[in-house]
Protein backbone atom coordinates (compact mmCIF):
# COMPACT_ATOMS: atom_id res chain seq x y z
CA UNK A 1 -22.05 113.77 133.66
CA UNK A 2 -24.03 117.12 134.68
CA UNK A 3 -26.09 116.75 137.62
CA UNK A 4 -28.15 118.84 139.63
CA UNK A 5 -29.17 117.22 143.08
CA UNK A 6 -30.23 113.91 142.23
CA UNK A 7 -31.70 114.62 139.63
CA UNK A 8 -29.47 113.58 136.32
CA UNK A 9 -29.71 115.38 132.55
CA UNK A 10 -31.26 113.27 129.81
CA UNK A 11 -31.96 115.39 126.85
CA UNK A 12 -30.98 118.77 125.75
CA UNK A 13 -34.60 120.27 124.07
CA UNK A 14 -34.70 121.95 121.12
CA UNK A 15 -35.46 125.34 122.83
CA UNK A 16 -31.96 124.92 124.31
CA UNK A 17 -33.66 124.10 127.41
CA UNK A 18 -32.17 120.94 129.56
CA UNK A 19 -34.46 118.35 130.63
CA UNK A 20 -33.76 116.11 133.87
CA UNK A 21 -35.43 113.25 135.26
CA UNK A 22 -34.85 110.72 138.23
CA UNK A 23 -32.06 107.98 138.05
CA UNK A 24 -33.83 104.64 137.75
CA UNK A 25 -33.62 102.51 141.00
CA UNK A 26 -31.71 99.42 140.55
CA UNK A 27 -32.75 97.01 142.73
CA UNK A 28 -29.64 95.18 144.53
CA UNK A 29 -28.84 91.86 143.51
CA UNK A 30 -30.19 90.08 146.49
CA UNK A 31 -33.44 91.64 145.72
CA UNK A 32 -33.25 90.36 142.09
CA UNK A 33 -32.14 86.90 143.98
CA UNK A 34 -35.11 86.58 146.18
CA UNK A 35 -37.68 87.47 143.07
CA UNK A 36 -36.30 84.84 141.32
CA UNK A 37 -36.65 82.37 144.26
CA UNK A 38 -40.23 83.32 144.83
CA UNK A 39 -40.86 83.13 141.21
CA UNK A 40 -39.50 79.60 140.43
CA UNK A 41 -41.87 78.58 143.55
CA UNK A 42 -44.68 79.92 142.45
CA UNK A 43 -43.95 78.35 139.31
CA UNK A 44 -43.27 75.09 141.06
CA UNK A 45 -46.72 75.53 143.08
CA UNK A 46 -48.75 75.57 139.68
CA UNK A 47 -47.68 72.97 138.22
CA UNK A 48 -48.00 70.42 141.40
CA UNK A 49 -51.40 72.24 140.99
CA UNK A 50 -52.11 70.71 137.57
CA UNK A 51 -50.93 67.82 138.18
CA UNK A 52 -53.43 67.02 140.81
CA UNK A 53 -56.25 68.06 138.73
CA UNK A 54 -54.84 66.75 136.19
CA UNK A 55 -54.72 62.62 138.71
CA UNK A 56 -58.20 63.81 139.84
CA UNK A 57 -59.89 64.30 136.26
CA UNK A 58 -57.93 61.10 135.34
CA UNK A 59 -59.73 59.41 138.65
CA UNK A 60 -63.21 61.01 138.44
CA UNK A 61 -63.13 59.06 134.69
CA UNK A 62 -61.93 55.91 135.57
CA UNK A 63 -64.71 56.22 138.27
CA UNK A 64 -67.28 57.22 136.04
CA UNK A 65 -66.51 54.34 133.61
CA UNK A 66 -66.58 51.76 136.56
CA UNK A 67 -70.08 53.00 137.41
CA UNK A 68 -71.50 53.06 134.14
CA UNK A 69 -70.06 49.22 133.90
CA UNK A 70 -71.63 48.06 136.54
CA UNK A 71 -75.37 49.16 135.60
């Protein structure tokens, strides 16, 4: 593969002219590891979340049916 510095040749133009761009970083895998992780917790997070709005909504209308029983 022709390089020049870092920089790495992608496409040969149609002027004859060689263009050269930046090798993509590729995050190591204990990077990739610890997205994941935060991810899946965030994930986890929302749906405790719901859940408890969804035992409050549940609550707030078994409340509001107990009142309007009792007038």
């Amino acid at each position: 593969m022709f390089t020049w510095g870092w920089l790495r040749r992608t496409a040969v133009l149609w002027d004859g002219r060689v263009r050269f761009a930046r090798p993509k970083r590729r995050p190591p895998a204990t990077v990739k590891a610890n997205a994941r992780k935060r991810r899946r917790l965030a994930q986890r997070n929302a749906q405790v979340l719901r859940e408890g709005e969804q035992r409050l909504a549940v609550r707030a209308a078994a409340a509001a049916a107990a009142a309007k029983q009792g007038e």
